[in-house]
Structure formats: C-alpha cells, structure tokens
C-alpha atoms as a PDB file:
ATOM      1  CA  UNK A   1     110.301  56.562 166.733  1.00  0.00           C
ATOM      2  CA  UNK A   2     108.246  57.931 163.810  1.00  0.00           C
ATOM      3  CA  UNK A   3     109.769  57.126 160.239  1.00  0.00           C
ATOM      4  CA  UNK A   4     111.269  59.802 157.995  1.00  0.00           C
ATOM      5  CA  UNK A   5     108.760  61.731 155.625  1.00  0.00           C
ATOM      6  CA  UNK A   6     109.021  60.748 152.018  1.00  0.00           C
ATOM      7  CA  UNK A   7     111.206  63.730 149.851  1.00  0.00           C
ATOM      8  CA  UNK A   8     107.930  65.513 147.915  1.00  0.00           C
ATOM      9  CA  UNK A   9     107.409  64.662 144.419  1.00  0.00           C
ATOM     10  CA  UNK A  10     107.822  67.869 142.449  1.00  0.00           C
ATOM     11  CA  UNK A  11     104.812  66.943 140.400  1.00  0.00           C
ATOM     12  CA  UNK A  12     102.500  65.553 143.027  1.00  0.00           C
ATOM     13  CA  UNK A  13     103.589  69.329 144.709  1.00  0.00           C
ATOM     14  CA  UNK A  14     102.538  70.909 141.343  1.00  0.00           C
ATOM     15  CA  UNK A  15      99.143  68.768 140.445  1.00  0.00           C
ATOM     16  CA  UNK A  16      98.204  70.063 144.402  1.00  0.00           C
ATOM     17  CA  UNK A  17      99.466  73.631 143.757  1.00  0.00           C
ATOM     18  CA  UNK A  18      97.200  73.779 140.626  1.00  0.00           C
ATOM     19  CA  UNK A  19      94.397  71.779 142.556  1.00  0.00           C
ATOM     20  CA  UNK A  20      94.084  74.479 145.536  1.00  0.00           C
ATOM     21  CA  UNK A  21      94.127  77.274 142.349  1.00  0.00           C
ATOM     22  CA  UNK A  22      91.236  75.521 141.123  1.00  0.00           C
ATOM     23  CA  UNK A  23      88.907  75.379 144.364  1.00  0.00           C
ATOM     24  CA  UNK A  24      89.774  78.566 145.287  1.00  0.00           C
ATOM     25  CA  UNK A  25      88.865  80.048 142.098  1.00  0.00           C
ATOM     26  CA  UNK A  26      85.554  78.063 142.346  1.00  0.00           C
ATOM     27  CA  UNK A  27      84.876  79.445 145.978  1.00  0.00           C
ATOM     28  CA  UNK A  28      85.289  82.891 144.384  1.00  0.00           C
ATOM     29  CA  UNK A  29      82.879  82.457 141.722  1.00  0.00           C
ATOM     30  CA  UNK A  30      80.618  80.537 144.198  1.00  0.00           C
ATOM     31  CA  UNK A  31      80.783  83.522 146.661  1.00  0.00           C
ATOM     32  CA  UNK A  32      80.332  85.645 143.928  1.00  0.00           C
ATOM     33  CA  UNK A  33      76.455  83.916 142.918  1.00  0.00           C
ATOM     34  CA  UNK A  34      75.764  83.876 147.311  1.00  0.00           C
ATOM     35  CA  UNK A  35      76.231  87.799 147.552  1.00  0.00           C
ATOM     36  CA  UNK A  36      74.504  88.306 144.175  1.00  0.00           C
ATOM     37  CA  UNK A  37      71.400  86.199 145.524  1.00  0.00           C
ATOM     38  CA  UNK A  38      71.387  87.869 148.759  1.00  0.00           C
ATOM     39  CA  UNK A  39      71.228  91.306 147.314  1.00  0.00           C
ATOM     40  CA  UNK A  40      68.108  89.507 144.783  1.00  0.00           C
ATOM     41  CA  UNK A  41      66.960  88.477 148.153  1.00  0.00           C
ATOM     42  CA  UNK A  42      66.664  91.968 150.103  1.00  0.00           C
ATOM     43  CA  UNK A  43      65.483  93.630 146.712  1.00  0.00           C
ATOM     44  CA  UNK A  44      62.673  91.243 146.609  1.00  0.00           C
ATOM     45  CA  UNK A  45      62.023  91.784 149.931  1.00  0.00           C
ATOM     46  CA  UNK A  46      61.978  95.484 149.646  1.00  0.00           C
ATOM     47  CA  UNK A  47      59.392  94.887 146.365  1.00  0.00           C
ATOM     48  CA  UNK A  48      56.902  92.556 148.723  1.00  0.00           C
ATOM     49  CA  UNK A  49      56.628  95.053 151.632  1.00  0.00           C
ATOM     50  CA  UNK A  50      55.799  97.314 148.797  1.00  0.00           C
ATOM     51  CA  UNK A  51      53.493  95.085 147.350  1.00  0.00           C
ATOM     52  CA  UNK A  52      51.778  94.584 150.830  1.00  0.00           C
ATOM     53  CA  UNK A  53      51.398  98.321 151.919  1.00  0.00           C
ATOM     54  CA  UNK A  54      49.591  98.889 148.347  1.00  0.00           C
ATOM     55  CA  UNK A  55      47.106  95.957 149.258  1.00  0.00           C
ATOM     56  CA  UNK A  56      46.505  97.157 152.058  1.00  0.00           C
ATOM     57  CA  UNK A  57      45.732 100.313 151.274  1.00  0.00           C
ATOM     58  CA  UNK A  58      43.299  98.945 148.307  1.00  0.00           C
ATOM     59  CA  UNK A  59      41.814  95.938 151.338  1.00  0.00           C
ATOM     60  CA  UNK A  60      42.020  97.099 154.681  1.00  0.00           C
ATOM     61  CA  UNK A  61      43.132  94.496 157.037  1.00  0.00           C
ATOM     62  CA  UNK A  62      40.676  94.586 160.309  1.00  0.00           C
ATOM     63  CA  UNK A  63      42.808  93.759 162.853  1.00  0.00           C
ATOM     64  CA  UNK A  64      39.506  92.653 165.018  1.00  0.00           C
END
C-alpha cells in the first residue's frame, strides 16, 4: 500500500512554474546562438572552398 501524496504547496508549485519559465527561456536563447553558429559555420565554409579554388588556380595542385 503506497502512502498518500502530500497536498502541493502553492508556492513550491509557483517557484517550479517560474523555474521551467526560466530554462526554457534559456534553451531559446541557447538555440538561438546554435543556429546562428551553424549558419557562421556553412558561410565560412562557403568562403574556404572559395578561398581554395582561387589558390588553386594561382598554384596548381599536381595530382601526380
């Protein structure tokens, strides 16, 4: 026989309510800085292959 679940404090319900707010709004801002980087990440990718074709084209690469 399991024992009866404590009523819920109204303010332990509230401190958790505003707790949950809190993280969430973090994991917004968090995902927020991941999606920027990853777009930083494919835009600097973009500017390296760039970057490589124009060496190449100034060095060519003997594949030998």
């Amino acid at each position: 026989m399991t024992s009866p679940e404590p009523p819920l404090d109204p303010r332990r319900m509230t401190d958790l309510e505003e707790r949950l707010t809190h993280q969430q709004h973090l994991i917004d801002q968090l995902n927020d800085v991941v999606l920027g980087q990853a777009r930083q990440l494919e835009r600097l990718g973009r500017e390296l292959a760039s970057y490589a074709t124009a060496v190449e084209r100034l060095i060519p690469i003997s594949t030998a």
